[in-house]
Each structure stands twice: as structure tokens, then as C-alpha cells.
N, C-alpha and C. Protein backbone atom coordinates (compact mmCIF):
# COMPACT_ATOMS: atom_id res chain seq x y z
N UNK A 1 4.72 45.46 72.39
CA UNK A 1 3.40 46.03 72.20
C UNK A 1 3.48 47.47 71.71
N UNK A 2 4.41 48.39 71.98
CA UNK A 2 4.31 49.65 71.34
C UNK A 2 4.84 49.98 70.17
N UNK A 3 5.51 48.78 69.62
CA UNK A 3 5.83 48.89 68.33
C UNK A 3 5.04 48.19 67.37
N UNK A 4 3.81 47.71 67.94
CA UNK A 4 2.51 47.32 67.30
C UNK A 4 1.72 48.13 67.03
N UNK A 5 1.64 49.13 68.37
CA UNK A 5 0.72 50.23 68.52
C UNK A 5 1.11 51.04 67.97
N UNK A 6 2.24 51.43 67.65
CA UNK A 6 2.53 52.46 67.20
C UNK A 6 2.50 52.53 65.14
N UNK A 7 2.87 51.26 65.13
CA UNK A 7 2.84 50.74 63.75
C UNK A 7 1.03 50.99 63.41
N UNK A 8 -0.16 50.38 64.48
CA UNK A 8 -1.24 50.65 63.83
C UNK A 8 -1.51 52.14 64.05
N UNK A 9 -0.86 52.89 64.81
CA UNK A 9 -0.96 54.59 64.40
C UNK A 9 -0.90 54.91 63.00
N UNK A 10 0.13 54.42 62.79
CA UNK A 10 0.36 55.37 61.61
C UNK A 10 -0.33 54.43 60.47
N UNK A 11 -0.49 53.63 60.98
CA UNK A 11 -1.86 52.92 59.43
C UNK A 11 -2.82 52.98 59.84
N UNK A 12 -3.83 53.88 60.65
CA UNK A 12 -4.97 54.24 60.48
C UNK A 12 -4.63 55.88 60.13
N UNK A 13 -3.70 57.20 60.60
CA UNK A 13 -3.86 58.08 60.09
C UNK A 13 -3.42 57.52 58.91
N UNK A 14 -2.61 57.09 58.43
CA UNK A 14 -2.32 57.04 56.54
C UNK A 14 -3.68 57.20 56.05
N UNK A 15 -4.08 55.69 56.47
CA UNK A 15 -5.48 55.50 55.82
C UNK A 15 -6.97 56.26 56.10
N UNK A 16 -6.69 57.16 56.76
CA UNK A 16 -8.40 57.59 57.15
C UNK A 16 -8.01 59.34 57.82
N UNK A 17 -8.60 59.96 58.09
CA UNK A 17 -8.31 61.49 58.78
C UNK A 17 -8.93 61.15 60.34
N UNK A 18 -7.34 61.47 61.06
CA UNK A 18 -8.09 60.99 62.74
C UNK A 18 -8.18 62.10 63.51
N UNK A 19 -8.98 63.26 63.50
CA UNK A 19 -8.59 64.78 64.25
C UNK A 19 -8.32 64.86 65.86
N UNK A 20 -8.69 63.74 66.40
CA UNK A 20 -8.53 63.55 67.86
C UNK A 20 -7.92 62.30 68.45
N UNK A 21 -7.25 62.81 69.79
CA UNK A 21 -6.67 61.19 70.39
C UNK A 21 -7.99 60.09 70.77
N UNK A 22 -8.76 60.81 71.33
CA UNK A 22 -10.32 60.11 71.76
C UNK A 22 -10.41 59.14 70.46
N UNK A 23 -10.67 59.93 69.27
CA UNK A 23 -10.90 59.08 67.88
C UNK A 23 -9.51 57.82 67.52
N UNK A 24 -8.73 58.48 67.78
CA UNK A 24 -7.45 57.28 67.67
C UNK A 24 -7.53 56.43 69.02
N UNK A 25 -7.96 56.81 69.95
CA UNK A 25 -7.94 55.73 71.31
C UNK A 25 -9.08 54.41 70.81
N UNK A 26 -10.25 55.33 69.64
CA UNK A 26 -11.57 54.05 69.50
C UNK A 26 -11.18 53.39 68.41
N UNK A 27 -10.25 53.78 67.39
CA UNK A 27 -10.07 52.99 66.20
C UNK A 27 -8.91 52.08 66.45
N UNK A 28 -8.09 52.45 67.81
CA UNK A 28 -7.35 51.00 68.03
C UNK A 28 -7.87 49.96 68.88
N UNK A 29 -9.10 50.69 69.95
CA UNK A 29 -9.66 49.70 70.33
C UNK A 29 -10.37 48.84 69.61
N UNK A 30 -10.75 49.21 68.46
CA UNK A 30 -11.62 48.54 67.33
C UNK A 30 -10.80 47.44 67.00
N UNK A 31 -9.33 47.54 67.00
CA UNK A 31 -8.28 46.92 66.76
C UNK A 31 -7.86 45.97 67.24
N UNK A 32 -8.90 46.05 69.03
CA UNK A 32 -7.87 45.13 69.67
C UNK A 32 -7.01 45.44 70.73
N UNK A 33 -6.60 47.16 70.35
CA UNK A 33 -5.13 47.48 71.50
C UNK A 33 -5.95 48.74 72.26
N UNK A 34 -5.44 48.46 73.36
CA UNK A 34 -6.12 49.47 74.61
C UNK A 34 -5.11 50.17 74.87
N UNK A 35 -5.04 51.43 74.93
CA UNK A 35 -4.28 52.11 75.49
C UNK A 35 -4.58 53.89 75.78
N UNK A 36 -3.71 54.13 76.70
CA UNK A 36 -4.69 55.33 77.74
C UNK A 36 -4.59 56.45 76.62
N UNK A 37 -4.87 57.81 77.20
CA UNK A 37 -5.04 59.22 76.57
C UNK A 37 -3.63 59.04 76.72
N UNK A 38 -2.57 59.22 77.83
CA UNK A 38 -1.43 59.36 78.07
C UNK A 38 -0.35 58.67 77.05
N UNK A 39 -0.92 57.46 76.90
CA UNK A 39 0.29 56.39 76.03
C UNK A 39 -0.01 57.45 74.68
N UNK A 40 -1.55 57.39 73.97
CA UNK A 40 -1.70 58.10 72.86
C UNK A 40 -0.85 59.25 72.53
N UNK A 41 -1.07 59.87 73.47
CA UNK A 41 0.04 61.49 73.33
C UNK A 41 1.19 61.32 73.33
N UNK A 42 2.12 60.30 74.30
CA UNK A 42 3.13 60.08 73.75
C UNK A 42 3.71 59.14 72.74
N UNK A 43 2.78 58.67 72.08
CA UNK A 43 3.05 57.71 70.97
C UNK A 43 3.25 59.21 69.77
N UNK A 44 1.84 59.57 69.44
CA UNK A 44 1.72 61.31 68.70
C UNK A 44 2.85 61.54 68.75
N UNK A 45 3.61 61.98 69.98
CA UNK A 45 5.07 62.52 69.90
C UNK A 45 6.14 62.08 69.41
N UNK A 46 6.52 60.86 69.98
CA UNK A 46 7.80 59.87 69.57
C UNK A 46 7.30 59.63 68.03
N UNK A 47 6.31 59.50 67.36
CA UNK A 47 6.03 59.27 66.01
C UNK A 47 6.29 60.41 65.42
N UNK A 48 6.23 61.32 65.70
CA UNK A 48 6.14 63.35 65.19
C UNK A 48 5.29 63.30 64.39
N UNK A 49 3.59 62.65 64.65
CA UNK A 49 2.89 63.68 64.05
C UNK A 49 2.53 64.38 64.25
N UNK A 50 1.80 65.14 63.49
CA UNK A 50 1.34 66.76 62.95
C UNK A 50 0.04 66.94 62.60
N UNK A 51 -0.24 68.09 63.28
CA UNK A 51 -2.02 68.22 62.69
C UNK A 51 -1.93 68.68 60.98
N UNK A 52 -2.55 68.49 60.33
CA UNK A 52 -2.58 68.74 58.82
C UNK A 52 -3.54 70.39 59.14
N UNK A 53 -3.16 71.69 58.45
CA UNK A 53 -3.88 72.83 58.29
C UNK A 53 -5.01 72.75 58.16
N UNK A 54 -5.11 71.87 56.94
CA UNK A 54 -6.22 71.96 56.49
C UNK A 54 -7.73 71.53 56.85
N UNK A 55 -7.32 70.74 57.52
CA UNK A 55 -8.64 70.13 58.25
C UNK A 55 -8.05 69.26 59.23
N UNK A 56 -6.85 69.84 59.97
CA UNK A 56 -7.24 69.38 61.53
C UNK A 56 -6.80 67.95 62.09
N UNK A 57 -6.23 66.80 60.72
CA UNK A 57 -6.19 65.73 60.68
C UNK A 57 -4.43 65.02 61.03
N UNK A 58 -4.39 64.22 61.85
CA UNK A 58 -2.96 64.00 62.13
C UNK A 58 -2.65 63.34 60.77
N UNK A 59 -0.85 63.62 60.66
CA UNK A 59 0.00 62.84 59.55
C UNK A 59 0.89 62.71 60.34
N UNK A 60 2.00 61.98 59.31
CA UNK A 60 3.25 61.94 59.54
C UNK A 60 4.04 63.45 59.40
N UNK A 61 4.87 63.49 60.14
CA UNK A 61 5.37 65.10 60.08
C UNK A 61 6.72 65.09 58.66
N UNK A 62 6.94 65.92 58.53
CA UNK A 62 8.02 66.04 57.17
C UNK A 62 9.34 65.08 57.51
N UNK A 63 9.86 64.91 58.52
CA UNK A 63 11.26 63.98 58.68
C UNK A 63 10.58 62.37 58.14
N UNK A 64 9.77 61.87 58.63
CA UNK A 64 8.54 60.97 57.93
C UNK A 64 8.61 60.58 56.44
N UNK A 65 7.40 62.19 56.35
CA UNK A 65 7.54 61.90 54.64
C UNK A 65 8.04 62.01 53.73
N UNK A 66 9.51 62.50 54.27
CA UNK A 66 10.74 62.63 53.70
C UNK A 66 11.34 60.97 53.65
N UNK A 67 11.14 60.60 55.01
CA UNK A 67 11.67 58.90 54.63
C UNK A 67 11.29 58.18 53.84
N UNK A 68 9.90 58.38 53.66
CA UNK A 68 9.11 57.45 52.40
C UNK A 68 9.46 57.53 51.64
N UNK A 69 9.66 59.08 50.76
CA UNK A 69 10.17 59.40 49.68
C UNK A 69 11.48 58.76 49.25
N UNK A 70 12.18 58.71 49.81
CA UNK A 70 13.86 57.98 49.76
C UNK A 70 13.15 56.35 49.61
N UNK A 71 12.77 56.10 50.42
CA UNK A 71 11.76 54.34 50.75
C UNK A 71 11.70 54.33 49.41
N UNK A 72 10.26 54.84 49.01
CA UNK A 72 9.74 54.55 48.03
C UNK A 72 10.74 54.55 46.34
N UNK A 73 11.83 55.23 46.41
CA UNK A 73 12.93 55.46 45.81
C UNK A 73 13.85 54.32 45.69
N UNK A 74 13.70 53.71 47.03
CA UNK A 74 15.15 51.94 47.38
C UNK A 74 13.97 51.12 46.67
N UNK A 75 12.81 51.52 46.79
CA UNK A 75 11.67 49.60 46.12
C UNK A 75 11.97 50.67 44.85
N UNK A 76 11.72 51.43 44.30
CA UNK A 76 11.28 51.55 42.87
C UNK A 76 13.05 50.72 41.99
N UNK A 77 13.70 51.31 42.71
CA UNK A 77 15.30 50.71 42.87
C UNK A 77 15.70 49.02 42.62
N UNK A 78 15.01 48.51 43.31
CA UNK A 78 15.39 47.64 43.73
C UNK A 78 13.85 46.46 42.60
N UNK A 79 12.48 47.34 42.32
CA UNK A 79 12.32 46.29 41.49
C UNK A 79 12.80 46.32 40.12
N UNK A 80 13.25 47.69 39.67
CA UNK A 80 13.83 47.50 38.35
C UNK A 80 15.37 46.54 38.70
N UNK A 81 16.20 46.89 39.42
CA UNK A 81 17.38 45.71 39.29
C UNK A 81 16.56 44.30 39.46
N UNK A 82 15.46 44.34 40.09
CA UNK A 82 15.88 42.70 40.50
C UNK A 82 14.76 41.89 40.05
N UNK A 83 13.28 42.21 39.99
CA UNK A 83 12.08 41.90 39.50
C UNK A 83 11.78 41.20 37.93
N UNK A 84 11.69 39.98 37.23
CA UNK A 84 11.83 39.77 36.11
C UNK A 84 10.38 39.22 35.90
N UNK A 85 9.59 38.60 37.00
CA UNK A 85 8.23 38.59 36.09
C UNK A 85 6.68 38.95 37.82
N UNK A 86 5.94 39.29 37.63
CA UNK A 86 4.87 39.50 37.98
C UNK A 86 3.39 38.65 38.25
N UNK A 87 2.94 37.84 39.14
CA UNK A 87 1.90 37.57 38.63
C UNK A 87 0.83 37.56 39.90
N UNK A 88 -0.27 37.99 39.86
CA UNK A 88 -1.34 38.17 40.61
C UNK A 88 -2.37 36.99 40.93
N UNK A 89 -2.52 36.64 41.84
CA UNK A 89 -3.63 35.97 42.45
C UNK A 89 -4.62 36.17 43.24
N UNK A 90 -5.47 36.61 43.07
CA UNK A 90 -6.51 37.42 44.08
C UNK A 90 -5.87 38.35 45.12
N UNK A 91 -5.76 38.68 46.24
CA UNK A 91 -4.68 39.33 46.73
C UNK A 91 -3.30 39.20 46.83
N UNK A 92 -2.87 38.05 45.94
CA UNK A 92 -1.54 37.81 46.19
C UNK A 92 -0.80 38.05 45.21
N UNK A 93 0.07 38.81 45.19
CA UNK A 93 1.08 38.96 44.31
C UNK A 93 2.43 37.94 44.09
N UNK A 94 2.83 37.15 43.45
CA UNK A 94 3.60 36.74 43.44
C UNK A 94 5.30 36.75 42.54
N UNK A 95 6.20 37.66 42.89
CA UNK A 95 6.98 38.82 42.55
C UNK A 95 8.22 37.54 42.20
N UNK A 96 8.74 37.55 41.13
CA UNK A 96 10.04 36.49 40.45
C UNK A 96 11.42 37.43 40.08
N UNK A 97 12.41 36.65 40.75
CA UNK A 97 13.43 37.40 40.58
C UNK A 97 14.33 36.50 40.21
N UNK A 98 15.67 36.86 40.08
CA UNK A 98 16.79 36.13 39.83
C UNK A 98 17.27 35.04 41.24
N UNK A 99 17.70 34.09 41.00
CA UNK A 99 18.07 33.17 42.56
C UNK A 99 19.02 34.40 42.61
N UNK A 100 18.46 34.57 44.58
CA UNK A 100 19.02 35.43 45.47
C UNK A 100 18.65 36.73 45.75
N UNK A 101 17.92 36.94 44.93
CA UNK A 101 17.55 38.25 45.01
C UNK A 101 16.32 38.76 45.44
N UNK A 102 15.48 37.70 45.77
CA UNK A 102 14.28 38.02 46.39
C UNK A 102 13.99 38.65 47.78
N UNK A 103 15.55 38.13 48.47
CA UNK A 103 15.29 38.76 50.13
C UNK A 103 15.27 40.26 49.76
N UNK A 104 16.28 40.73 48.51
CA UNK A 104 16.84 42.18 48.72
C UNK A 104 15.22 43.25 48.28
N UNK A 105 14.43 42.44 47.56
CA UNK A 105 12.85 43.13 47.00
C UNK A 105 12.21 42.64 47.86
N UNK A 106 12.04 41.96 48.68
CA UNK A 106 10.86 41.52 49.76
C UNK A 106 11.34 42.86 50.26
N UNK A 107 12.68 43.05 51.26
CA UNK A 107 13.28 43.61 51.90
C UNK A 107 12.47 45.08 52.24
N UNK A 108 12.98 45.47 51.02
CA UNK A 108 12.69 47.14 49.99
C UNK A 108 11.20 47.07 49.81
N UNK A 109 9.98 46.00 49.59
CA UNK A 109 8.91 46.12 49.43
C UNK A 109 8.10 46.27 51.53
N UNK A 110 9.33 45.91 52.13
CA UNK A 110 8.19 46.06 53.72
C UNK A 110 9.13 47.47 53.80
N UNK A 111 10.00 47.77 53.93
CA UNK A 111 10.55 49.15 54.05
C UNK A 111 9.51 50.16 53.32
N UNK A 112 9.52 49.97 52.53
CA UNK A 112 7.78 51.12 51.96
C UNK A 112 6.87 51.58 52.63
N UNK A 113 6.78 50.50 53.23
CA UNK A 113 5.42 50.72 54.48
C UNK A 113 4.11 51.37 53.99
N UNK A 114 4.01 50.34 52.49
CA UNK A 114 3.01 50.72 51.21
C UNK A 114 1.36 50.20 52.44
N UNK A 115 0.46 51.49 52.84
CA UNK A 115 -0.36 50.86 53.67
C UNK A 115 -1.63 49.33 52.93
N UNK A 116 -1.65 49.49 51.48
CA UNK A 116 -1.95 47.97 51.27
C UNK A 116 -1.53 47.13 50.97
N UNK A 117 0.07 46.50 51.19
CA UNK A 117 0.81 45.52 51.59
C UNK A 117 0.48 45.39 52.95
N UNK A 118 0.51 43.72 53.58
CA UNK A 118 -0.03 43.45 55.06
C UNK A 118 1.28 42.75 55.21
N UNK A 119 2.49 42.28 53.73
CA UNK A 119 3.35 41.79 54.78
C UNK A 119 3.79 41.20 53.26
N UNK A 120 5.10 40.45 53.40
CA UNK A 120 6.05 39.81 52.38
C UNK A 120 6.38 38.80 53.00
N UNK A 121 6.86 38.03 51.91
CA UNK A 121 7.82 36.04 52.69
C UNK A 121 8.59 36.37 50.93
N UNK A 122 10.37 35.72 51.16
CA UNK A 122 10.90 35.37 50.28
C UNK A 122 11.47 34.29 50.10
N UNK A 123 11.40 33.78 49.40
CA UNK A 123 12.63 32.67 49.19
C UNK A 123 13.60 33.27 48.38
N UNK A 124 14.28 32.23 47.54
CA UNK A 124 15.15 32.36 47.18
C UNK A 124 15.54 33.31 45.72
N UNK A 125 14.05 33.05 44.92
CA UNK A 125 14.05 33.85 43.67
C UNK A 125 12.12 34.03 43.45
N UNK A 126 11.67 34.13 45.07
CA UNK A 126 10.43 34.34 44.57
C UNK A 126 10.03 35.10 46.36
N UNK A 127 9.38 35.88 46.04
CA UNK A 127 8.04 37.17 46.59
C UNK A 127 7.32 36.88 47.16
N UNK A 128 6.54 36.88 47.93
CA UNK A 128 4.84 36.32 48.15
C UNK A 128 4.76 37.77 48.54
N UNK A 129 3.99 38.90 48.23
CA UNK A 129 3.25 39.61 48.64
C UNK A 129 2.21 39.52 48.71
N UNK A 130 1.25 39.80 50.07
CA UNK A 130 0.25 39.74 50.44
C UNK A 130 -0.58 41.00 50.54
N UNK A 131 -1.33 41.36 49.94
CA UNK A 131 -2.20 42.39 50.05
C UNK A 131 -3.57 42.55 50.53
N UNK A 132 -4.09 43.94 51.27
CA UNK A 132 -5.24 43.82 51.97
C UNK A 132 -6.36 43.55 50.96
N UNK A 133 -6.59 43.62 50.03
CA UNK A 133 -7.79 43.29 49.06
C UNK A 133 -7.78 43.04 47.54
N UNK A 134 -7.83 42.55 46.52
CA UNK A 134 -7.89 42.32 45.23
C UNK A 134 -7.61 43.42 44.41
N UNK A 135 -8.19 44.65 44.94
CA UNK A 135 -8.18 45.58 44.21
C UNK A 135 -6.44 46.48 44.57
N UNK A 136 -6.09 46.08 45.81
CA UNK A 136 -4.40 46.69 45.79
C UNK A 136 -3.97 45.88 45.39
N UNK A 137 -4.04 44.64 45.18
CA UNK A 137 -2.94 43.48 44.71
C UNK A 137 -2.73 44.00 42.43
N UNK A 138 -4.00 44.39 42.14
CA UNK A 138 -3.76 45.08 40.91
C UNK A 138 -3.45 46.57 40.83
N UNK A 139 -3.50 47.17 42.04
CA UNK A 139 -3.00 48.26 41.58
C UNK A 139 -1.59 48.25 41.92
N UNK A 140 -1.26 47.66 42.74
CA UNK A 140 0.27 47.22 42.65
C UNK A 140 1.09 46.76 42.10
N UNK A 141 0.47 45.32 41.43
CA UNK A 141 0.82 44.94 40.56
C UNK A 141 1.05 46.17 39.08
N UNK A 142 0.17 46.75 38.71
CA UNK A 142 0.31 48.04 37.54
C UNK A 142 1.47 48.98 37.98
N UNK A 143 1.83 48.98 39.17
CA UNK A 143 3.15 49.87 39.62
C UNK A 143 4.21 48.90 39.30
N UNK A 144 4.31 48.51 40.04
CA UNK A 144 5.84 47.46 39.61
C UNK A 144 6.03 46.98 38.21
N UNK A 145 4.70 46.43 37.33
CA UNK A 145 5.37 46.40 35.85
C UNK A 145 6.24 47.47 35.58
N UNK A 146 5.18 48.93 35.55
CA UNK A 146 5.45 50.39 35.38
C UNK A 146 6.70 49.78 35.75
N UNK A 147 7.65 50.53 36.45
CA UNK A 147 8.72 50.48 37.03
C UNK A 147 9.76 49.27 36.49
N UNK A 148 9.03 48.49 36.34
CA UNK A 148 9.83 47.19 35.53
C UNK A 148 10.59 47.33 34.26
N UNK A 149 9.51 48.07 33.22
CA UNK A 149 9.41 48.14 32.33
C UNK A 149 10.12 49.69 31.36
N UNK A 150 10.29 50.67 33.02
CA UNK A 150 11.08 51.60 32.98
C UNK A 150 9.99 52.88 32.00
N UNK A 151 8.76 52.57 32.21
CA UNK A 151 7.52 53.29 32.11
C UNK A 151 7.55 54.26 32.83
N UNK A 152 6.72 55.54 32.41
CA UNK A 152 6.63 56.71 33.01
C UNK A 152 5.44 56.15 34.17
N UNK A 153 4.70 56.98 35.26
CA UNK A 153 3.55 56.80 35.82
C UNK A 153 3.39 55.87 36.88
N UNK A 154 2.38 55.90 37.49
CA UNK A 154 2.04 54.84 38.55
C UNK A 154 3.28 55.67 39.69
């Protein structure tokens, strides 16, 4: 359970500005997961976030978004070696690779911890990415060609 909870921490600050634990205690109850002021604060901690200056809002602290950066570096990596065709289905992406190589891009695509991916399945030379809505499944899809194709952008 706290590696649930803690996982929907950091995908509601990604996704939204949470300035208080009170406010993060109601958006996981919204969720489903109960848990005290106490668990909250030490979740905050063991996660290292950080209030943002600017307005007050928790993030991930720099050791964090330093990992992504490298993350996001192994998928951009890993779909130019291994990715050969693309194709979209309402939220679903469905990602083609060479036989064998699909575990190593599923892999590299949940390591991202891209907050509109909800999750990957591979077989053997094929992807299923699942995305939270139509509209990330194409903007994702427009990244990985990019990157495919060895395009600047995205």
C-alpha cells in the first residue's frame, strides 16, 4: 500500500499544484487511499519533495528531476534502437519492434514515469501502451516518431 500511495503522490503533484498536506490527504481520498497527516509527512519526506518558490506548490526535489532526465534519456534511447513502426488507437498506442525487443521499450517506456502513460504489456515484438485519454495517446505518439525518425523537437 505505500508504494501505491506514494506512486499516487507524485502523480497528482506532477499533474496539478498541491500547496498543502490537508489538500494531498483530499485528492487521495478522492482516490480511494486514506491516510493520516502523519503517513502524508512522511511519505513528503521519503519522496524529497519540495515546496516550489514560486507559488508554494510541492514537486519532486532535484535528485528526482535529475532521475527523469537520465529516464527520459534510456526511452528516448531505447525507442530510436528498437521502435520500427507506430500506430494509435484511441488511447492505445500500439509500439512494433524487432522480435525481442519489446520487453527492453515497454521496460524504458514505465521507467519514464511519463504521467499520461497508465501502464505497458509486451510481447515479443509488440507494445501495448495504454494511455489516460486520446489526446496523450497522440501526443505521444508525435514524440516517439520524433525520436524515431531522429527529428529535432517534441
Amino acid at each position: 500500500m505505500k508504494a501505491y500511495r506514494q506512486s499516487a503522490i507524485l502523480d497528482l503533484v506532477s499533474q496539478q499544484d498541491v500547496h498543502s498536506q490537508d489538500a494531498l490527504r483530499r485528492l487521495l481520498a478522492a482516490r480511494g487511499i486514506t491516510a493520516t497527516q502523519a503517513t502524508i509527512s512522511r511519505d513528503i519526506k521519503e519522496l524529497g519533495l519540495v515546496k516550489r518558490a514560486s507559488n508554494g506548490a510541492y514537486q519532486a526535489g532535484q535528485d528526482v528531476a535529475r532521475s527523469q532526465t537520465a529516464t527520459g534519456d534510456r526511452v528516448r534511447r531505447a525507442v530510436v534502437d528498437y521502435l520500427r513502426r507506430v500506430d494509435r488507437v484511441q488511447q492505445l498506442l500500439v509500439l512494433k519492434t524487432d522480435p525481442g525487443h519489446a520487453p527492453s521499450l515497454a521496460l524504458a517506456v514505465d521507467h519514464a514515469g511519463w504521467p499520461e502513460v497508465v501502464g505497458t504489456l509486451a510481447g515479443d515484438d509488440t507494445v501495448l501502451v495504454v494511455t489516460r485519454n486520446e489526446r496523450h495517446a497522440t501526443s505521444l505518439q508525435r514524440r516517439v516518431e520524433h525520436w524515431a525518425r531522429g527529428t529535432a523537437g517534441c
